[in-house]
PDB file of N, CA and C in Angstrom:
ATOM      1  N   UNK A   1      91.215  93.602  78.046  1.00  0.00           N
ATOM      2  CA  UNK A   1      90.302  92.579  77.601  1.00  0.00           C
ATOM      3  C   UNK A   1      89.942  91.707  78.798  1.00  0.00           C
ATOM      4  N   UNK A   2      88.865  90.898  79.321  1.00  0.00           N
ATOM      5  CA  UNK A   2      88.194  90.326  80.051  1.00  0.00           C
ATOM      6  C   UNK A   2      88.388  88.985  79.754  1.00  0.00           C
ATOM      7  N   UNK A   3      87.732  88.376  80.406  1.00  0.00           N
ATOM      8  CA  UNK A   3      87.665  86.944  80.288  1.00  0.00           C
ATOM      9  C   UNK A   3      86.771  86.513  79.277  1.00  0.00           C
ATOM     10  N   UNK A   4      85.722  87.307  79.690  1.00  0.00           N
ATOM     11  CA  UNK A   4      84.356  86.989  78.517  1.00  0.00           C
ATOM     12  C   UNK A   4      84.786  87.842  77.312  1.00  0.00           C
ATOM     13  N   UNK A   5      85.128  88.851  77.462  1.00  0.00           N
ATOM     14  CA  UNK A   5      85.554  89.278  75.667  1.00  0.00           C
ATOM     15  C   UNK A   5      86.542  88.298  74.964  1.00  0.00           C
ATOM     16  N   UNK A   6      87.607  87.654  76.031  1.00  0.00           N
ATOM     17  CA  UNK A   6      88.702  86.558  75.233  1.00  0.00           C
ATOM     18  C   UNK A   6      87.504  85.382  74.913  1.00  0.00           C
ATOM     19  N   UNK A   7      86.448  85.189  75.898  1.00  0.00           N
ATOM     20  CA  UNK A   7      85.828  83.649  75.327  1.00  0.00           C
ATOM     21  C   UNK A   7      85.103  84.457  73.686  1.00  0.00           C
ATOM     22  N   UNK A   8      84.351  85.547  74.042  1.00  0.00           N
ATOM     23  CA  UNK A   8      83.909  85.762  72.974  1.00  0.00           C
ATOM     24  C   UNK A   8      84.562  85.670  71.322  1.00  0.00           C
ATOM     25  N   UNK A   9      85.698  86.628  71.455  1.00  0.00           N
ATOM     26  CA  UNK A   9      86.984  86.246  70.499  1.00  0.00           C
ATOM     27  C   UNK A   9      86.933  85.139  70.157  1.00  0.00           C
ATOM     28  N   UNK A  10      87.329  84.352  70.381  1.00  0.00           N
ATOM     29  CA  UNK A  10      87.796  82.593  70.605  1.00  0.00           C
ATOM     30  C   UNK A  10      86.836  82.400  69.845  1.00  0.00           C
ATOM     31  N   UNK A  11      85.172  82.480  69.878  1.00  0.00           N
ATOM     32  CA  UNK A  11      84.613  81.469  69.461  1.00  0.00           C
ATOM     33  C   UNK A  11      83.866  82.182  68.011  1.00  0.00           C
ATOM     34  N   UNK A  12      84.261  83.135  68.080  1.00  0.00           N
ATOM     35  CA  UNK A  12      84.094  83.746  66.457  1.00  0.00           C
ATOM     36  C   UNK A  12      85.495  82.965  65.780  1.00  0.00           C
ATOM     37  N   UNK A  13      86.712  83.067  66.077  1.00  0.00           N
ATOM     38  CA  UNK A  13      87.626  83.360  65.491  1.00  0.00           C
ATOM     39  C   UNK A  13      87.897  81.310  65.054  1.00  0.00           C
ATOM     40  N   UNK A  14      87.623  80.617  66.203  1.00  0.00           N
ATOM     41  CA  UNK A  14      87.613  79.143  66.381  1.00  0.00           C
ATOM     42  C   UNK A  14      86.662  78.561  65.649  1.00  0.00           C
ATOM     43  N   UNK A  15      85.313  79.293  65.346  1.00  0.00           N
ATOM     44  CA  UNK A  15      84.203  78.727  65.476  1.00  0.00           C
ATOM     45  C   UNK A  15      83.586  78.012  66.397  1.00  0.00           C
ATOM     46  N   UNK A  16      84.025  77.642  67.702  1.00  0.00           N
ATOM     47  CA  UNK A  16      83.152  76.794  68.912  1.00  0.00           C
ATOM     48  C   UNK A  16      82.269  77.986  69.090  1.00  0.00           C
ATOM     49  N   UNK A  17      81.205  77.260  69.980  1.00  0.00           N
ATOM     50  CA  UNK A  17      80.254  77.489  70.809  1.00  0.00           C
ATOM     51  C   UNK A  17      80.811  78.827  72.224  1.00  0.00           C
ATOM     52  N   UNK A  18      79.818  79.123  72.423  1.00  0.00           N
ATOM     53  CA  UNK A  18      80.777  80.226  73.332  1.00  0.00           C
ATOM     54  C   UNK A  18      81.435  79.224  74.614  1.00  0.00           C
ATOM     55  N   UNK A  19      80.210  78.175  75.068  1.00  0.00           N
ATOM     56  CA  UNK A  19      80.581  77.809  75.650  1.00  0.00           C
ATOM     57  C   UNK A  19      81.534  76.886  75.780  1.00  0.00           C
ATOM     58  N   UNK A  20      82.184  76.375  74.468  1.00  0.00           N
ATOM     59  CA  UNK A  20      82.981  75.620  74.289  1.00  0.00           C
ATOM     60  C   UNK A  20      84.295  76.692  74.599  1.00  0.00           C
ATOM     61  N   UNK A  21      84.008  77.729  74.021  1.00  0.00           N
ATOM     62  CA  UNK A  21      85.414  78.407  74.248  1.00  0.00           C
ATOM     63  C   UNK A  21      85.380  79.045  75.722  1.00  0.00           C
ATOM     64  N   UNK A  22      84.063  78.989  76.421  1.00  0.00           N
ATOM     65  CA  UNK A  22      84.789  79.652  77.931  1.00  0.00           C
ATOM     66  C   UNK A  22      85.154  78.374  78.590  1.00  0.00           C
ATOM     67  N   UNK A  23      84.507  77.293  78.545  1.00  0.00           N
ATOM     68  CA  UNK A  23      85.333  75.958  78.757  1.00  0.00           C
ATOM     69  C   UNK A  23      86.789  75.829  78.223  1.00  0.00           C
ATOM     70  N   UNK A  24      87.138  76.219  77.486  1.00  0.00           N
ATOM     71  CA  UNK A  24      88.776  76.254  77.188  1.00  0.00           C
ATOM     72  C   UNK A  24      89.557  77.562  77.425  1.00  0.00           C
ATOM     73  N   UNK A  25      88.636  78.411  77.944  1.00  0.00           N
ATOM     74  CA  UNK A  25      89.975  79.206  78.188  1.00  0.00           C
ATOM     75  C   UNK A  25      90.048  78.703  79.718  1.00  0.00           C
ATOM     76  N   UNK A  26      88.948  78.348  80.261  1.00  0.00           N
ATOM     77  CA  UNK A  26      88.947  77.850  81.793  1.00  0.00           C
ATOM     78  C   UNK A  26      89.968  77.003  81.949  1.00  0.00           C
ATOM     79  N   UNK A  27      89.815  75.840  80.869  1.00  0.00           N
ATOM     80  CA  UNK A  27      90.575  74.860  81.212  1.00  0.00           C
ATOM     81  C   UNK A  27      92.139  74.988  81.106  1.00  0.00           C
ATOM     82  N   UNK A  28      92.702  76.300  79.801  1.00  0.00           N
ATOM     83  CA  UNK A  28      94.034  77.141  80.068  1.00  0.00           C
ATOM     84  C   UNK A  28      93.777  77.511  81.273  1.00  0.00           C
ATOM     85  N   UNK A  29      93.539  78.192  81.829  1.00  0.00           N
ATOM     86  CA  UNK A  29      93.718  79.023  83.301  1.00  0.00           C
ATOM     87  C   UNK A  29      94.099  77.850  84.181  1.00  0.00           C
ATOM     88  N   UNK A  30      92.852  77.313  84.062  1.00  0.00           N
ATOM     89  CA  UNK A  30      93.112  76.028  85.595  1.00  0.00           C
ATOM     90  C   UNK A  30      94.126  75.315  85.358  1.00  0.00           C
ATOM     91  N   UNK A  31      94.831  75.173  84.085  1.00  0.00           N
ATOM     92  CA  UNK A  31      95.732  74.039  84.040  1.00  0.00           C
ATOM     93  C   UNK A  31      97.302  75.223  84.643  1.00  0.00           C
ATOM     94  N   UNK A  32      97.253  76.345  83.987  1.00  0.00           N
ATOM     95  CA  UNK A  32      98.494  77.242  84.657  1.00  0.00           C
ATOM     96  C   UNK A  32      98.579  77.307  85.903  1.00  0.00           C
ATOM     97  N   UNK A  33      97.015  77.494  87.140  1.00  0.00           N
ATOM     98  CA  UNK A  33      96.868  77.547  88.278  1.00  0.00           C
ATOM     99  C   UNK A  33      97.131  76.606  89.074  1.00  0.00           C
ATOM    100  N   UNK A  34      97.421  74.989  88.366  1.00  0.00           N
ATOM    101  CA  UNK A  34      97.393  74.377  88.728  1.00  0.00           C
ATOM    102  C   UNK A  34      98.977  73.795  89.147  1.00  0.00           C
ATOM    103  N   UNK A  35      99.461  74.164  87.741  1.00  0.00           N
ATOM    104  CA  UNK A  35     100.640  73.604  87.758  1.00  0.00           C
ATOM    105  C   UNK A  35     101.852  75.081  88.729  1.00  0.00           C
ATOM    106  N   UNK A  36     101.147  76.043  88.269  1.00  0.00           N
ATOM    107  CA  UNK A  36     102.390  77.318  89.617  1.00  0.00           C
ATOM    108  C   UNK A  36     101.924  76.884  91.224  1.00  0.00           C
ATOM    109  N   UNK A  37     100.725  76.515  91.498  1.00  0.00           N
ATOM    110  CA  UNK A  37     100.320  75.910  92.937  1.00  0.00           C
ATOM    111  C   UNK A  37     101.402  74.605  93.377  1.00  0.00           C
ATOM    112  N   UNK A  38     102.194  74.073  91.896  1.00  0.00           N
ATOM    113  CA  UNK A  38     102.702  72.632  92.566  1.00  0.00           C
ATOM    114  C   UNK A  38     104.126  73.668  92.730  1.00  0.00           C
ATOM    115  N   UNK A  39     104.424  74.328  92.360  1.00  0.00           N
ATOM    116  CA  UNK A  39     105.611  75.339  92.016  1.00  0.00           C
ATOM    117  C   UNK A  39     106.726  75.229  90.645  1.00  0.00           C
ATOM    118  N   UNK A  40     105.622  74.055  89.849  1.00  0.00           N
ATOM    119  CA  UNK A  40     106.186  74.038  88.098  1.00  0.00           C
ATOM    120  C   UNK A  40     106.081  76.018  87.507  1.00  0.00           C
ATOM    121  N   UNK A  41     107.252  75.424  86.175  1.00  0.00           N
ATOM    122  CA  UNK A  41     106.617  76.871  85.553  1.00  0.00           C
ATOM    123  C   UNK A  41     106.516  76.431  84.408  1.00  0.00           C
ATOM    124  N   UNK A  42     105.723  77.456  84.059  1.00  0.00           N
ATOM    125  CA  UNK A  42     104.638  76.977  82.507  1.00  0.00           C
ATOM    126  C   UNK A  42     105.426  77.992  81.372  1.00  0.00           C
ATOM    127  N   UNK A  43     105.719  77.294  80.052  1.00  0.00           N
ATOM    128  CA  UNK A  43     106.659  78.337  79.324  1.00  0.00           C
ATOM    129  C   UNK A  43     105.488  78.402  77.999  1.00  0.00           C
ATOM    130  N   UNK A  44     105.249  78.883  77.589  1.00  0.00           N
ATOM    131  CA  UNK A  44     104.231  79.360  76.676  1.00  0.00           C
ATOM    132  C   UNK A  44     105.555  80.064  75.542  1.00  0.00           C
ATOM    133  N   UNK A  45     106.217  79.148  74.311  1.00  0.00           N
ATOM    134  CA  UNK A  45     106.576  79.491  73.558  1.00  0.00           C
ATOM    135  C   UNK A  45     106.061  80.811  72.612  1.00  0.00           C
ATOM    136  N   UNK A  46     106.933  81.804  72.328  1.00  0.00           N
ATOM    137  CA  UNK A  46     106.181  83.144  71.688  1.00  0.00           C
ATOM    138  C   UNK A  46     105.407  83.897  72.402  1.00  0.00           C
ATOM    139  N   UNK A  47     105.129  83.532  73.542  1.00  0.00           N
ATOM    140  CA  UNK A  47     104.378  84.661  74.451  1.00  0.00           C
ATOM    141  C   UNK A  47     104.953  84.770  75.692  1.00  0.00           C
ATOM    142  N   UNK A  48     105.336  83.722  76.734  1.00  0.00           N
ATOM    143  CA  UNK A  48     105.796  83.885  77.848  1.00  0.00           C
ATOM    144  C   UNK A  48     106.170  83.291  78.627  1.00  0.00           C
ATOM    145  N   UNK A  49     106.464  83.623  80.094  1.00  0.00           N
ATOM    146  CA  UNK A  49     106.447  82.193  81.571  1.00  0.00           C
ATOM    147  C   UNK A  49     106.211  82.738  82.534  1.00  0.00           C
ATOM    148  N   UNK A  50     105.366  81.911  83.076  1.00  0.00           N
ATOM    149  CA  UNK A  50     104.520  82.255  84.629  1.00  0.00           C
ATOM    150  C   UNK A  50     105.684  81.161  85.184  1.00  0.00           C
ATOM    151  N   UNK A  51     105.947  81.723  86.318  1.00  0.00           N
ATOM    152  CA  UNK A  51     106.728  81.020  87.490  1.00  0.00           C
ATOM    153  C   UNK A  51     106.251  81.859  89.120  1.00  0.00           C
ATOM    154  N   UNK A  52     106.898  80.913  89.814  1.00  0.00           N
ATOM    155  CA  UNK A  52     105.830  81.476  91.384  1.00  0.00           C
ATOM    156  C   UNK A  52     108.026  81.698  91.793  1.00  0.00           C
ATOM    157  N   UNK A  53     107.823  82.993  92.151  1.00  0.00           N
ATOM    158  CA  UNK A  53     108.777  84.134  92.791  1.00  0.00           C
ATOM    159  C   UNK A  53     108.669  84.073  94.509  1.00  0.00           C
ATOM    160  N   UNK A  54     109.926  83.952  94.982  1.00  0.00           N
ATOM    161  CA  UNK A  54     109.697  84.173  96.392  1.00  0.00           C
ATOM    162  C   UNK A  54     110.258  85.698  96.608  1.00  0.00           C
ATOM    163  N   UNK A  55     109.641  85.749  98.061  1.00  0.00           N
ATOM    164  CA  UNK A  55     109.976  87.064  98.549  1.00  0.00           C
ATOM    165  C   UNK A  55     110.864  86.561  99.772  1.00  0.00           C
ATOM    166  N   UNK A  56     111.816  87.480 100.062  1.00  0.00           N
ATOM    167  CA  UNK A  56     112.475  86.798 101.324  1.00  0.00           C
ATOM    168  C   UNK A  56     112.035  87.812 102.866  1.00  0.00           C
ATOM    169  N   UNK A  57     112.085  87.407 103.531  1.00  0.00           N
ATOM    170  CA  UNK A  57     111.694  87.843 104.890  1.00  0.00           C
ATOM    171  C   UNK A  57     112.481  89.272 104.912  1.00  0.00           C
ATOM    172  N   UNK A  58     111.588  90.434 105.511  1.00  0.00           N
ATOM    173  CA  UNK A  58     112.248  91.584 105.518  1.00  0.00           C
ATOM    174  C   UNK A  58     111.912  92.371 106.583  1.00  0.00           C
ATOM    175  N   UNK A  59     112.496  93.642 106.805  1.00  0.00           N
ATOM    176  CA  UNK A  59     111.979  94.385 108.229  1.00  0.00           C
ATOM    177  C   UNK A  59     111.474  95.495 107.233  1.00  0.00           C
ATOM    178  N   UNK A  60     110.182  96.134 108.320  1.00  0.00           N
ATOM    179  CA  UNK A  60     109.372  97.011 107.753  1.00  0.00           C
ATOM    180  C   UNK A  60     109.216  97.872 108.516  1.00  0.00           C
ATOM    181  N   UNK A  61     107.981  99.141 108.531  1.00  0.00           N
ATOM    182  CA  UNK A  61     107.523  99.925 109.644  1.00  0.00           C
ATOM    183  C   UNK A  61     106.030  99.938 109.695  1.00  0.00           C
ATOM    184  N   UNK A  62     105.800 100.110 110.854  1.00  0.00           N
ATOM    185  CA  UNK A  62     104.187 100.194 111.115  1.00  0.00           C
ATOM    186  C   UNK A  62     103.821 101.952 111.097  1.00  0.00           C
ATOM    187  N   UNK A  63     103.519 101.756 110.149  1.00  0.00           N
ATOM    188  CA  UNK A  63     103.128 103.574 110.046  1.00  0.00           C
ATOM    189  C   UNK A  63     102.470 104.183 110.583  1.00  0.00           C
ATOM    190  N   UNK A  64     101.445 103.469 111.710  1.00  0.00           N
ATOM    191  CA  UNK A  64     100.838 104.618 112.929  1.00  0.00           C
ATOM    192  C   UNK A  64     101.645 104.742 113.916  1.00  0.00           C
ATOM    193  N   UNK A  65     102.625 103.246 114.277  1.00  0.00           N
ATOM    194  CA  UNK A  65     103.384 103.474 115.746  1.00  0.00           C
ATOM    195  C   UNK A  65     104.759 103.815 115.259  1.00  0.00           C
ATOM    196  N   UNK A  66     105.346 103.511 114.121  1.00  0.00           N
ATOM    197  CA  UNK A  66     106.719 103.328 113.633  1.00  0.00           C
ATOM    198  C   UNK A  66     107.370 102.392 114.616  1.00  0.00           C
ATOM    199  N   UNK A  67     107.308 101.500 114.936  1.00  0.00           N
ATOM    200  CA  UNK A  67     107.763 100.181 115.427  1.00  0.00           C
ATOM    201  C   UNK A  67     108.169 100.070 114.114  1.00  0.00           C
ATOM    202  N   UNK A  68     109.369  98.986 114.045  1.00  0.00           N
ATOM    203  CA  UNK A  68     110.148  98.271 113.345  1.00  0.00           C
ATOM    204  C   UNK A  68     109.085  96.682 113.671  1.00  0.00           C
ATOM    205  N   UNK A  69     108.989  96.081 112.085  1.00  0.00           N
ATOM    206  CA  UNK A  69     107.779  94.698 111.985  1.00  0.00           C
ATOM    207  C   UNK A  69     109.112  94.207 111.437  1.00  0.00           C
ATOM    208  N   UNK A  70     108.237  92.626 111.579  1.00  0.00           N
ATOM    209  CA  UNK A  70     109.331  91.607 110.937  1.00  0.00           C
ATOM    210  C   UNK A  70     108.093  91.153 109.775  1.00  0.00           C
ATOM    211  N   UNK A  71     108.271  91.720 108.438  1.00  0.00           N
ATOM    212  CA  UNK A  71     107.639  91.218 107.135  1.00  0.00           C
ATOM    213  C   UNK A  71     108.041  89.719 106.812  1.00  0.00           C
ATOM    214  N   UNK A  72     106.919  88.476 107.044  1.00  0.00           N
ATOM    215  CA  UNK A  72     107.410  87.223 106.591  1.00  0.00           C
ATOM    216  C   UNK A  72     107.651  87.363 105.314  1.00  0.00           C
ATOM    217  N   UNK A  73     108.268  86.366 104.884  1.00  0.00           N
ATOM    218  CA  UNK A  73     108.190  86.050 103.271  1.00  0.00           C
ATOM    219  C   UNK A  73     107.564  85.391 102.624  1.00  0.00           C
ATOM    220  N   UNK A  74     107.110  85.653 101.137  1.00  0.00           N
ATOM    221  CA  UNK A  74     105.975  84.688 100.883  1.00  0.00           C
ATOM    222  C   UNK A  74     106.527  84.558  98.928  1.00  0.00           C
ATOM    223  N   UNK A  75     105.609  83.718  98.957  1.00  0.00           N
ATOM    224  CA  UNK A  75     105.478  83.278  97.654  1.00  0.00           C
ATOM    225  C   UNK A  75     104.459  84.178  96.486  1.00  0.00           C
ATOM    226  N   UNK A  76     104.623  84.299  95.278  1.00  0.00           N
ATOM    227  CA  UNK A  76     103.977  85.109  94.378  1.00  0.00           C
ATOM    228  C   UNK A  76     104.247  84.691  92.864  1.00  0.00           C
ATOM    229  N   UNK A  77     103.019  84.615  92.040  1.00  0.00           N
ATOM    230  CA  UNK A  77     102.962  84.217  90.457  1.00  0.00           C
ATOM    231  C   UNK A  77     103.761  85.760  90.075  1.00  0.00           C
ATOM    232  N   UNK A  78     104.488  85.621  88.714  1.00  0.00           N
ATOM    233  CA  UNK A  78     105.223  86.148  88.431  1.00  0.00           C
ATOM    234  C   UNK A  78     104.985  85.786  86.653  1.00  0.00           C
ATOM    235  N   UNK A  79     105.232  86.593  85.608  1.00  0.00           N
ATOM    236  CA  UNK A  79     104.966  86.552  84.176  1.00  0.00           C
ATOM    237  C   UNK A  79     106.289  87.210  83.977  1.00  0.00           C
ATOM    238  N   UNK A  80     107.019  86.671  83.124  1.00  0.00           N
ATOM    239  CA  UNK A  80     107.994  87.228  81.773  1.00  0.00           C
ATOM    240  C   UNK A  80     107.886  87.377  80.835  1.00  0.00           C
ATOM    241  N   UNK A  81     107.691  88.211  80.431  1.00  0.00           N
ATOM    242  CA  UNK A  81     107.040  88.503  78.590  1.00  0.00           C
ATOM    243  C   UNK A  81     108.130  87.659  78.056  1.00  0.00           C
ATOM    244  N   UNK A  82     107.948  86.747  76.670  1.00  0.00           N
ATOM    245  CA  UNK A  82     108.964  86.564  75.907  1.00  0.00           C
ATOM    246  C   UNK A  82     109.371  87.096  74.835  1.00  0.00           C
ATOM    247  N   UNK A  83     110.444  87.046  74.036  1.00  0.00           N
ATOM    248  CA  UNK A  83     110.615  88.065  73.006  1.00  0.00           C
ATOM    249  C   UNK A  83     109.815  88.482  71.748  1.00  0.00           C
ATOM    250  N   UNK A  84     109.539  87.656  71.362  1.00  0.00           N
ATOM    251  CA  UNK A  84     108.239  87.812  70.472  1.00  0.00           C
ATOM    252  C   UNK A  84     107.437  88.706  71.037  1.00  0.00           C
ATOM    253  N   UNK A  85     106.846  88.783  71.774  1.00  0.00           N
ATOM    254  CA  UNK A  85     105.847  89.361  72.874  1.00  0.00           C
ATOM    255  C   UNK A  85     106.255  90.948  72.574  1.00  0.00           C
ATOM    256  N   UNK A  86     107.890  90.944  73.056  1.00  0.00           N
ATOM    257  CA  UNK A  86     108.164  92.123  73.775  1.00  0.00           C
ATOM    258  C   UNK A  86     108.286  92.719  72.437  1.00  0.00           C
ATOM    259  N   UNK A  87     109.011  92.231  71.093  1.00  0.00           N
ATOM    260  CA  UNK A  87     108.758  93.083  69.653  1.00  0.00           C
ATOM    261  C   UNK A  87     107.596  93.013  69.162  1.00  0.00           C
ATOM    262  N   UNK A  88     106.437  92.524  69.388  1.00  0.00           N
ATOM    263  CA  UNK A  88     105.349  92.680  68.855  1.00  0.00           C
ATOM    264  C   UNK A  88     104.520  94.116  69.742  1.00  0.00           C
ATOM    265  N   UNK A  89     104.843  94.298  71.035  1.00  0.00           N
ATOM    266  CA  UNK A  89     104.461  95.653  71.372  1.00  0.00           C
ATOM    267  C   UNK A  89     105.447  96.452  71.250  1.00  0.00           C
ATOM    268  N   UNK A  90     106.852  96.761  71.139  1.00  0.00           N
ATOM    269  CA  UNK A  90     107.381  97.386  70.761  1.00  0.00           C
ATOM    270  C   UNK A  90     107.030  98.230  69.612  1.00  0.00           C
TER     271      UNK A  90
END
């Protein structure tokens, strides 16, 4: 499903305006984007949690020369289904 098929959904199912509902799913998104950028995590009871995951610094290979690289570490959004979630596709 898309962004525009979820606004579409929404505003049959809500009754808003389409644009009322792509304004709110925007304003869900931006508010999750907003708050994993500060490094909060967002728990969405019955469905889930976005949290930002680190990676730790690692050694790698460069696959044309095979030199040994030094991989920095970085940061990454991360989702946990919650249980509800996980028996409802089950």
């Amino acid at each position: 499903m898309t962004k525009k098929e979820l606004t579409e959904k929404l505003s049959k199912k809500v009754g808003l305006t389409k644009k009322a509902a792509f304004d709110s799913v925007n304003s869900v998104f931006g508010l999750i984007k907003e708050s994993l950028s500060k490094g909060d995590k967002v728990v969405i009871t019955g469905f889930g949690t976005f949290e930002v995951r680190s990676r730790a610094t690692r050694k790698g290979r460069n696959p044309q020369t095979g030199d040994t690289i030094q991989i920095a570490g970085h940061k990454l959004p991360g989702f946990t289904a919650g249980k509800t979630l996980k028996r409802l596709i089950k």
